[in-house]
C-alpha atoms as a PDB file:
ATOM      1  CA  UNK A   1       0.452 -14.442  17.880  1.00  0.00           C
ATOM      2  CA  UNK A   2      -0.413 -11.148  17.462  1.00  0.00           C
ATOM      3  CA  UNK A   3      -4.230 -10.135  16.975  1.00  0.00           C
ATOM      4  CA  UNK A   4      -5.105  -8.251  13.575  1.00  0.00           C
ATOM      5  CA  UNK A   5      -7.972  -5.966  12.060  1.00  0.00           C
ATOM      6  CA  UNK A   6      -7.974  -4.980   8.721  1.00  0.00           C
ATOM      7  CA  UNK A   7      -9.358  -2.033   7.927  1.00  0.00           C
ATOM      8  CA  UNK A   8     -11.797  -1.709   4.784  1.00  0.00           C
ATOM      9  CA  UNK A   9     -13.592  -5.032   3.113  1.00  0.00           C
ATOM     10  CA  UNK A  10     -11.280  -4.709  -0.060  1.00  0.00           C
ATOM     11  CA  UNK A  11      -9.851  -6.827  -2.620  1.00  0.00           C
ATOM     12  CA  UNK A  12      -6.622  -5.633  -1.190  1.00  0.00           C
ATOM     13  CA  UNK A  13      -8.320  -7.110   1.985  1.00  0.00           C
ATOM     14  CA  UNK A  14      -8.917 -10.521   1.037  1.00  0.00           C
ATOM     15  CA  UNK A  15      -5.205 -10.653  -0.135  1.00  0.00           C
ATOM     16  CA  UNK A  16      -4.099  -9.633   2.841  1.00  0.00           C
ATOM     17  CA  UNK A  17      -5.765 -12.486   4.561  1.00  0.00           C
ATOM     18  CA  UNK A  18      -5.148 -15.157   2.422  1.00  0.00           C
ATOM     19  CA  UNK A  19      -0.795 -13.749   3.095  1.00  0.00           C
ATOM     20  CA  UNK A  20      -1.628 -14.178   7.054  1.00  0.00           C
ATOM     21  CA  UNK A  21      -3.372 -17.445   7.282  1.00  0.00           C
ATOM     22  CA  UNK A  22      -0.495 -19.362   5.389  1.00  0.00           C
ATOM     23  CA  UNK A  23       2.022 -17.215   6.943  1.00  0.00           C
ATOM     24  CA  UNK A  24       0.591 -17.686  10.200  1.00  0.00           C
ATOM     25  CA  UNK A  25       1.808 -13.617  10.644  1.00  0.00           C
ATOM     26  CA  UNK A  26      -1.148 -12.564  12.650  1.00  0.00           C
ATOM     27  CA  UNK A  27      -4.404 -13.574  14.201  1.00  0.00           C
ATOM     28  CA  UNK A  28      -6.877 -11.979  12.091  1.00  0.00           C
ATOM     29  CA  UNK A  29      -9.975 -11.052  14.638  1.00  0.00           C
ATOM     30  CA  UNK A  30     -12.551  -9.377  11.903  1.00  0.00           C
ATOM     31  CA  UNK A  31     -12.220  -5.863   9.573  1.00  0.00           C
ATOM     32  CA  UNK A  32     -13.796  -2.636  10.144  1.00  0.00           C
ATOM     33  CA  UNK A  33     -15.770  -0.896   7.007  1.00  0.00           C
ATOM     34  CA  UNK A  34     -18.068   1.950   6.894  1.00  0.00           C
ATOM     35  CA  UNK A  35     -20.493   0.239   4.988  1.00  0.00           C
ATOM     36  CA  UNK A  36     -23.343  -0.554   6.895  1.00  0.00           C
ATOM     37  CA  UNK A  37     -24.896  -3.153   5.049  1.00  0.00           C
ATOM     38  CA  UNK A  38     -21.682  -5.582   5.352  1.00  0.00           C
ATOM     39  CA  UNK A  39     -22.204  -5.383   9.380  1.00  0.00           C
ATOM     40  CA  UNK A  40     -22.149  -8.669  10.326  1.00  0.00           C
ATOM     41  CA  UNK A  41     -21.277 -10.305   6.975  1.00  0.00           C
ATOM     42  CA  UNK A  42     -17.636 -11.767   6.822  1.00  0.00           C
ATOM     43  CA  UNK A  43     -15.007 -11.697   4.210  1.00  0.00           C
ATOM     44  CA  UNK A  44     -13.301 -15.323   3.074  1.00  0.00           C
ATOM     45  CA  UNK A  45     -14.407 -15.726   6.748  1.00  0.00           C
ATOM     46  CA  UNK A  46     -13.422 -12.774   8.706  1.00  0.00           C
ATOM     47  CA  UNK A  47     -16.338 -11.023  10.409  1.00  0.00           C
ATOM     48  CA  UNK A  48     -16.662  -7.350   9.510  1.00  0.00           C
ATOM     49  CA  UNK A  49     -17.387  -5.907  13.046  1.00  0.00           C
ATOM     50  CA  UNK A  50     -18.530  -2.183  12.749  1.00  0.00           C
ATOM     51  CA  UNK A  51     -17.282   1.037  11.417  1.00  0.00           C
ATOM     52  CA  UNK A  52     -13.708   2.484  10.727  1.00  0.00           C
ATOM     53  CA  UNK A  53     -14.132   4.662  13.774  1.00  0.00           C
ATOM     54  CA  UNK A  54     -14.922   1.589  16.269  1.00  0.00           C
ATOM     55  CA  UNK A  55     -10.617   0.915  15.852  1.00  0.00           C
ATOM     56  CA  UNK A  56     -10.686   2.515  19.349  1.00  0.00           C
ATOM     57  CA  UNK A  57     -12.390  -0.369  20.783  1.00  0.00           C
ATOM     58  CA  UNK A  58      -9.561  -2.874  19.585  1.00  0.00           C
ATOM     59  CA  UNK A  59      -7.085  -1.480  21.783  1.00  0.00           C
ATOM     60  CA  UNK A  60      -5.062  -4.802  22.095  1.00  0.00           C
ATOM     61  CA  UNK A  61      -4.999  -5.661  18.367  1.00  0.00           C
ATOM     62  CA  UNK A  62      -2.840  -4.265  15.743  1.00  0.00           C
ATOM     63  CA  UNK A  63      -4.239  -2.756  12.422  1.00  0.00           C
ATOM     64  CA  UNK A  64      -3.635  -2.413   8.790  1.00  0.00           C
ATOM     65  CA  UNK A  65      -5.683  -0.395   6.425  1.00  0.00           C
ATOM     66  CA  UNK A  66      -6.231  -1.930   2.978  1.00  0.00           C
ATOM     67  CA  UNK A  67      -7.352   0.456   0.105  1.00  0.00           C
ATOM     68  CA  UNK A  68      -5.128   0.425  -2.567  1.00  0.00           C
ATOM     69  CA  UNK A  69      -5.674   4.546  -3.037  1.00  0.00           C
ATOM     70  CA  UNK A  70      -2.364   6.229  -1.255  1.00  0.00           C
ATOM     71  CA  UNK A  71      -4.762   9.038  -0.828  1.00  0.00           C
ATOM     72  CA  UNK A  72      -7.513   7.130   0.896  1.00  0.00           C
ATOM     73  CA  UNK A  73      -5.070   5.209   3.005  1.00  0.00           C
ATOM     74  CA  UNK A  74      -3.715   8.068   4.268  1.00  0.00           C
ATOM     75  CA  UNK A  75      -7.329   9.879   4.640  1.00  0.00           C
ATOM     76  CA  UNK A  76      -7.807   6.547   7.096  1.00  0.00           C
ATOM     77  CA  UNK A  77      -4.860   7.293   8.690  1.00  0.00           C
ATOM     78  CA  UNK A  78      -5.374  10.998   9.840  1.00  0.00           C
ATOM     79  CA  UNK A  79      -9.050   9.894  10.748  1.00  0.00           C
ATOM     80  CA  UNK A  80      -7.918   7.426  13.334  1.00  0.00           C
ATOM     81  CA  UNK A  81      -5.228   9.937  15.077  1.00  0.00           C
ATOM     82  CA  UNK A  82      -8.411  11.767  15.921  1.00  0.00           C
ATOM     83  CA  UNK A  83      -9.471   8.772  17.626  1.00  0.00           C
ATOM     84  CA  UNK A  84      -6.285   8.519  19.633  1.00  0.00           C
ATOM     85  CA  UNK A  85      -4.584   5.768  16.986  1.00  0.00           C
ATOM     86  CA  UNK A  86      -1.154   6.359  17.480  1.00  0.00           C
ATOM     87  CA  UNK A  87       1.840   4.654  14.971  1.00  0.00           C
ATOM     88  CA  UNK A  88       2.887   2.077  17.281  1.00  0.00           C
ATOM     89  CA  UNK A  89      -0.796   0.326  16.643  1.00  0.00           C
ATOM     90  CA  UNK A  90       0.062  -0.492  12.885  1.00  0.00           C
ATOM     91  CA  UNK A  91       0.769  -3.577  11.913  1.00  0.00           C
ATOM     92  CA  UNK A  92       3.309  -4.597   8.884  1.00  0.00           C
ATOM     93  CA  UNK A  93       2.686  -7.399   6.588  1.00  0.00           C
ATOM     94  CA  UNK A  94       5.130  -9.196   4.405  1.00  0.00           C
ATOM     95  CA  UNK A  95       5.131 -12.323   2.331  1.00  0.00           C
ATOM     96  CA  UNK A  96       7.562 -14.736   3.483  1.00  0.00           C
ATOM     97  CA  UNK A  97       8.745 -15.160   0.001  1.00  0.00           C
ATOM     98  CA  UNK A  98      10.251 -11.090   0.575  1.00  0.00           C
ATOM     99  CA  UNK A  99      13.757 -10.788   1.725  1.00  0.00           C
ATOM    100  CA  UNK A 100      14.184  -7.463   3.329  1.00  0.00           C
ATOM    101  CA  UNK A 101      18.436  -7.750   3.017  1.00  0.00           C
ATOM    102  CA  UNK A 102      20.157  -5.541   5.611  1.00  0.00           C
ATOM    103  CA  UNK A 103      20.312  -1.551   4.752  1.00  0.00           C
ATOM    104  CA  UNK A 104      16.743  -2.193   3.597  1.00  0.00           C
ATOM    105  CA  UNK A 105      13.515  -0.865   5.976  1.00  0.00           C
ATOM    106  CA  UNK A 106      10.409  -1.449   5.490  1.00  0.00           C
ATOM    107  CA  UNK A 107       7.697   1.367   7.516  1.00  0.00           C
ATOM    108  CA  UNK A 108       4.856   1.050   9.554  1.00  0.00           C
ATOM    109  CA  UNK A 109       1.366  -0.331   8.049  1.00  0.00           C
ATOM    110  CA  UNK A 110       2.898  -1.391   4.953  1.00  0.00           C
ATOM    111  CA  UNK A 111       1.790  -4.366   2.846  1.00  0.00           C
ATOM    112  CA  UNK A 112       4.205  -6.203   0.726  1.00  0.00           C
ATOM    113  CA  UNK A 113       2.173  -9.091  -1.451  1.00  0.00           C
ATOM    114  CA  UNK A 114       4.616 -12.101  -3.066  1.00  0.00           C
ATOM    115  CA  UNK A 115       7.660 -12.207  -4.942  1.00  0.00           C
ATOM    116  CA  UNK A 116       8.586  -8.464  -4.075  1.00  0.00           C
ATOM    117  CA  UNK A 117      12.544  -7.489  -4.635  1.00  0.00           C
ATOM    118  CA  UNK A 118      14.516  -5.228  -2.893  1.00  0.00           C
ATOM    119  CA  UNK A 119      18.607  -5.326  -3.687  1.00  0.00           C
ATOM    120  CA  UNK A 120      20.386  -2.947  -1.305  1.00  0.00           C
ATOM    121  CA  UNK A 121      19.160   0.125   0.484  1.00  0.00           C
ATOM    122  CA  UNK A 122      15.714   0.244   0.050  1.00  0.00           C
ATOM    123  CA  UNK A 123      13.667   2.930   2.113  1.00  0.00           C
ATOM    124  CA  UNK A 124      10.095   2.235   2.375  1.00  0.00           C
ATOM    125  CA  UNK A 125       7.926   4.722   4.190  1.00  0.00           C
ATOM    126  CA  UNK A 126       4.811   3.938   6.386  1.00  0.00           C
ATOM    127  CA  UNK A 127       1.677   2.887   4.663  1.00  0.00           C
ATOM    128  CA  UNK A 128       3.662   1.609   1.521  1.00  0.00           C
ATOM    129  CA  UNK A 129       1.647  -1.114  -0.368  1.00  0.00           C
ATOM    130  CA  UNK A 130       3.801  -3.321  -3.160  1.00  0.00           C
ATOM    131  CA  UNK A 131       1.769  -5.646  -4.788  1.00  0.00           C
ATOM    132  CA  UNK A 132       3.400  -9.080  -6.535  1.00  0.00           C
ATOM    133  CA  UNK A 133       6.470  -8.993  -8.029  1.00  0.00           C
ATOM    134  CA  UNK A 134       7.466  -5.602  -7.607  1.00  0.00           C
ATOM    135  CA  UNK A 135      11.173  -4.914  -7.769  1.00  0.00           C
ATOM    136  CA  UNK A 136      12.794  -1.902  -6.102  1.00  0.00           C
ATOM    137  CA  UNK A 137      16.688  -1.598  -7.265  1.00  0.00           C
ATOM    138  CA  UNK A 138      19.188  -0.269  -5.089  1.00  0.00           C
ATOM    139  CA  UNK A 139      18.663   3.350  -3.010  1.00  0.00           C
ATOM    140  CA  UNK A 140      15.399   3.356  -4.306  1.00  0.00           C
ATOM    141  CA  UNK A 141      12.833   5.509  -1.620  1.00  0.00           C
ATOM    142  CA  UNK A 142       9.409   4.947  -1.413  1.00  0.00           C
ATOM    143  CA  UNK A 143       7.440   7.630   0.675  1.00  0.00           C
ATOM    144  CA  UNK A 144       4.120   7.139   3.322  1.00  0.00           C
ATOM    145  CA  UNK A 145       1.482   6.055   1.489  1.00  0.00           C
ATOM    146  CA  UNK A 146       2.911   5.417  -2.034  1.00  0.00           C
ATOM    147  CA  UNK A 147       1.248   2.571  -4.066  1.00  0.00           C
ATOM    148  CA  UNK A 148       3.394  -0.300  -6.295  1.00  0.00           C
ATOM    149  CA  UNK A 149       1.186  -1.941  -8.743  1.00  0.00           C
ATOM    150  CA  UNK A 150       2.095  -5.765  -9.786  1.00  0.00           C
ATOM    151  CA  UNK A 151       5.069  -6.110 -12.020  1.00  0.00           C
ATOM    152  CA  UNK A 152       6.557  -2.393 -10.866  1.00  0.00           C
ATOM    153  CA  UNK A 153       9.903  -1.797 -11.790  1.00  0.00           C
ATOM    154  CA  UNK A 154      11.793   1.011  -9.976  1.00  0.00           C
ATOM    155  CA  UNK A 155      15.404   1.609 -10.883  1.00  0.00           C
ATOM    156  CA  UNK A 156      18.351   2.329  -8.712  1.00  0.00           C
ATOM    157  CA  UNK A 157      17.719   6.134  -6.857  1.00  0.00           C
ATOM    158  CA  UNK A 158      14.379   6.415  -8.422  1.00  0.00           C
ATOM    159  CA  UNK A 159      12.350   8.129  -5.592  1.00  0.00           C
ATOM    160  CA  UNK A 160       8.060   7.449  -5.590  1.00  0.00           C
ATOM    161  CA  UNK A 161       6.894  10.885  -3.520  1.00  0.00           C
ATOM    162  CA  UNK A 162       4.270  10.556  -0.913  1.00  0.00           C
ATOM    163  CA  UNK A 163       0.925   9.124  -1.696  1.00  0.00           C
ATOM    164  CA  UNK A 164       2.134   8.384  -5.797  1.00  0.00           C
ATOM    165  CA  UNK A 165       0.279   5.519  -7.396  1.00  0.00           C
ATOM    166  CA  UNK A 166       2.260   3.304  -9.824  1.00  0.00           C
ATOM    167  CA  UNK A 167       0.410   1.573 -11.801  1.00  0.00           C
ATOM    168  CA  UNK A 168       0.565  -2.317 -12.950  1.00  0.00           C
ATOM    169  CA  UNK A 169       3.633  -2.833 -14.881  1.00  0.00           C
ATOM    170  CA  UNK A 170       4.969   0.453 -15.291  1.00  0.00           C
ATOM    171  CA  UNK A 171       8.730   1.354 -15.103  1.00  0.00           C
ATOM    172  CA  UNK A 172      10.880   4.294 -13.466  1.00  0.00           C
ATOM    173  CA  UNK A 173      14.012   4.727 -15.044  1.00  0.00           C
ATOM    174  CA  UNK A 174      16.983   4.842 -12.069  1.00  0.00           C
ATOM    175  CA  UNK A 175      17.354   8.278 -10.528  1.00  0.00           C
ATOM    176  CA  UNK A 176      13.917   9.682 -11.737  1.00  0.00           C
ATOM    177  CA  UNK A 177      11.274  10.943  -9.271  1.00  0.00           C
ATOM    178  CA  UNK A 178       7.871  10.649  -8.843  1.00  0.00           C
ATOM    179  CA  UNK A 179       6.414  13.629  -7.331  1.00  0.00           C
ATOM    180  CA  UNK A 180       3.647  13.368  -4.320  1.00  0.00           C
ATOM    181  CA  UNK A 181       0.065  12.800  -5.322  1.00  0.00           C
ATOM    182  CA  UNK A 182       1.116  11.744  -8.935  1.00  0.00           C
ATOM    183  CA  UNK A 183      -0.070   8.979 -10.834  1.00  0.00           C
ATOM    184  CA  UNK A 184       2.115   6.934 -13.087  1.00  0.00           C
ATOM    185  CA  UNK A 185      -0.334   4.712 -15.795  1.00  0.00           C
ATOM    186  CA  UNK A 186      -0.588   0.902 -16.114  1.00  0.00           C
ATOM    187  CA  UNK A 187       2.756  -0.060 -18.527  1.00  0.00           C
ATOM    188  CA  UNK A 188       4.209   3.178 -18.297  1.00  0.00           C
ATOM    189  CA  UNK A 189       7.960   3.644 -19.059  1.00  0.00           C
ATOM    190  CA  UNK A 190       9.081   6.823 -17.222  1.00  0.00           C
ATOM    191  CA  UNK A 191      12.342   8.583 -18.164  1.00  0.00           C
ATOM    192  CA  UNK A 192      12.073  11.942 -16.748  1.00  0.00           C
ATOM    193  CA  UNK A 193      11.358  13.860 -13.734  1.00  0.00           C
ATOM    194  CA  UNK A 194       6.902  13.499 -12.525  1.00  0.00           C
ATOM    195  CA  UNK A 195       5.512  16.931 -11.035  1.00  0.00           C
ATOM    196  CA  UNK A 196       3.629  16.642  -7.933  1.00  0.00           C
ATOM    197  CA  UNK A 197      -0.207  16.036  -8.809  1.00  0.00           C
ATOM    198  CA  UNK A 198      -0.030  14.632 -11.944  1.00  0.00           C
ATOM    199  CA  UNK A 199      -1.092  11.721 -14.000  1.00  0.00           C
ATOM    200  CA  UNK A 200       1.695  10.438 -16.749  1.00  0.00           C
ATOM    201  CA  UNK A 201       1.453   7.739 -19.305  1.00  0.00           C
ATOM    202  CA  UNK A 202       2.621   6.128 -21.911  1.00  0.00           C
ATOM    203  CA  UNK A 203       6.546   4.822 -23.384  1.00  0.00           C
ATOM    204  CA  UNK A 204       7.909   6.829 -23.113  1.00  0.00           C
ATOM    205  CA  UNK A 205       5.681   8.627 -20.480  1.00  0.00           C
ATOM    206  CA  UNK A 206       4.289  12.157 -21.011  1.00  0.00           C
ATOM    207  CA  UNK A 207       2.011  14.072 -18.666  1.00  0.00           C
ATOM    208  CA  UNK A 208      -1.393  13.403 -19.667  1.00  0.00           C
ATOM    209  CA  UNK A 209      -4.472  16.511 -20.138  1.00  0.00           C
ATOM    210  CA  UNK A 210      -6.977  13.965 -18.875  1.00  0.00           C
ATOM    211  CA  UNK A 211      -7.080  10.717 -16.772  1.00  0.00           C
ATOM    212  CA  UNK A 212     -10.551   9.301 -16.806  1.00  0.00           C
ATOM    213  CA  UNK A 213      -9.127   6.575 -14.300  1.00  0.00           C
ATOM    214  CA  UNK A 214     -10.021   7.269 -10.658  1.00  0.00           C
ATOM    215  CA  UNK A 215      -8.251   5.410  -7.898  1.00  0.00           C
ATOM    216  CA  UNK A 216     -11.029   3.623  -5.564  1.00  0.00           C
ATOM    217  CA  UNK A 217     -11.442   4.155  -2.201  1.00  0.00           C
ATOM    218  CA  UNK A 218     -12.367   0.790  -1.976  1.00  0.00           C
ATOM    219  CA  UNK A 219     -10.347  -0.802  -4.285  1.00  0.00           C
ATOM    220  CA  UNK A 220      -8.503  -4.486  -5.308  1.00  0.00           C
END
């Protein structure tokens, strides 16, 4: 079995582990979290064992980072290439209850939590998180980093652009993009195209002046 740090003592953490253990996936050895004061401490029982930097010492374990921000997860990412982390040392994690059905692929470092769906031709990039019960329709593409709240629903050809965070619930009608960096709100229904950068909401969606919500780098 292969050994497994997670990086970042997150909600999306403790998920994580609870999908290993009963999966039997990976041997979780500890996580790695900038935060000082949890040094030493464990998470539902896994040691947190230094900084997000000390990744270079684990050269014989695979790792997944677990912040729920796209933007944050890929900040992570980039930090560790300076530190000589290549691609090959991600791990991916899937519930067993996922069928990935051939045409389908699934990247690097991604994290797909129960009951997710994919029909036929699903392209997942690296660093993809889908939490429960997301369903992804046929030819749907989801790039690095992009995030898949619960209850997503993504219609056939929709595309979700690098680092986009779809919130809980929220739709994307087939064939409709979601540009990079964009932000879809919780419940959304989305019928037309999403700009890179910016936040929509609402049913049907419209692009929104303000959007108090920040995504945590630290997140559930």
């Amino acid at each position: 079995m292969s050994e497994l740090i997670l990086i970042a003592a997150s909600g999306l953490a403790r998920e994580v582990l609870a999908m290993v253990r009963g999966s039997g996936q990976y041997d979780v050895v500890g996580l790695l979290d900038d935060d000082k004061g949890m040094l030493g401490t464990t998470l539902d029982g896994a040691p947190v064992l230094g900084g997000v930097d000390e990744a270079a010492r684990f050269r014989n374990a695979l790792l997944l980072v677990c912040l729920m921000s796209g933007r944050a997860r890929e900040a992570v990412v980039d930090r560790l290439r300076g530190v000589g982390i290549g691609d090959s040392q991600y791990a991916t994690a899937i519930d067993p209850s996922v069928n990935c059905p051939e045409g389908c692929s699934i990247g690097r470092g991604s994290i797909l939590l129960r009951n997710v769906t994919m029909t036929a031709s699903v392209t997942l990039g690296a660093h993809v998180v889908a939490m429960p019960s997301v369903t992804m329709m046929h030819d749907t593409k989801v790039a690095d980093f992009g995030t898949l709240g619960a209850g997503v629903s993504l219609g056939g050809g929709a595309n979700i652009g690098r680092a986009a965070n779809v919130e809980m619930n929220a739709s994307i009608q087939a064939l409709t993009t979601v540009g990079d960096y964009s932000t879809i709100a919780m419940g959304s229904a989305v019928h037309t195209n999403v700009p890179t950068g910016t936040a929509w909401g609402g049913v049907p969606a419209h692009r929104l002046v303000r959007y108090i919500r920040r995504p945590s780098s630290r997140g559930n």
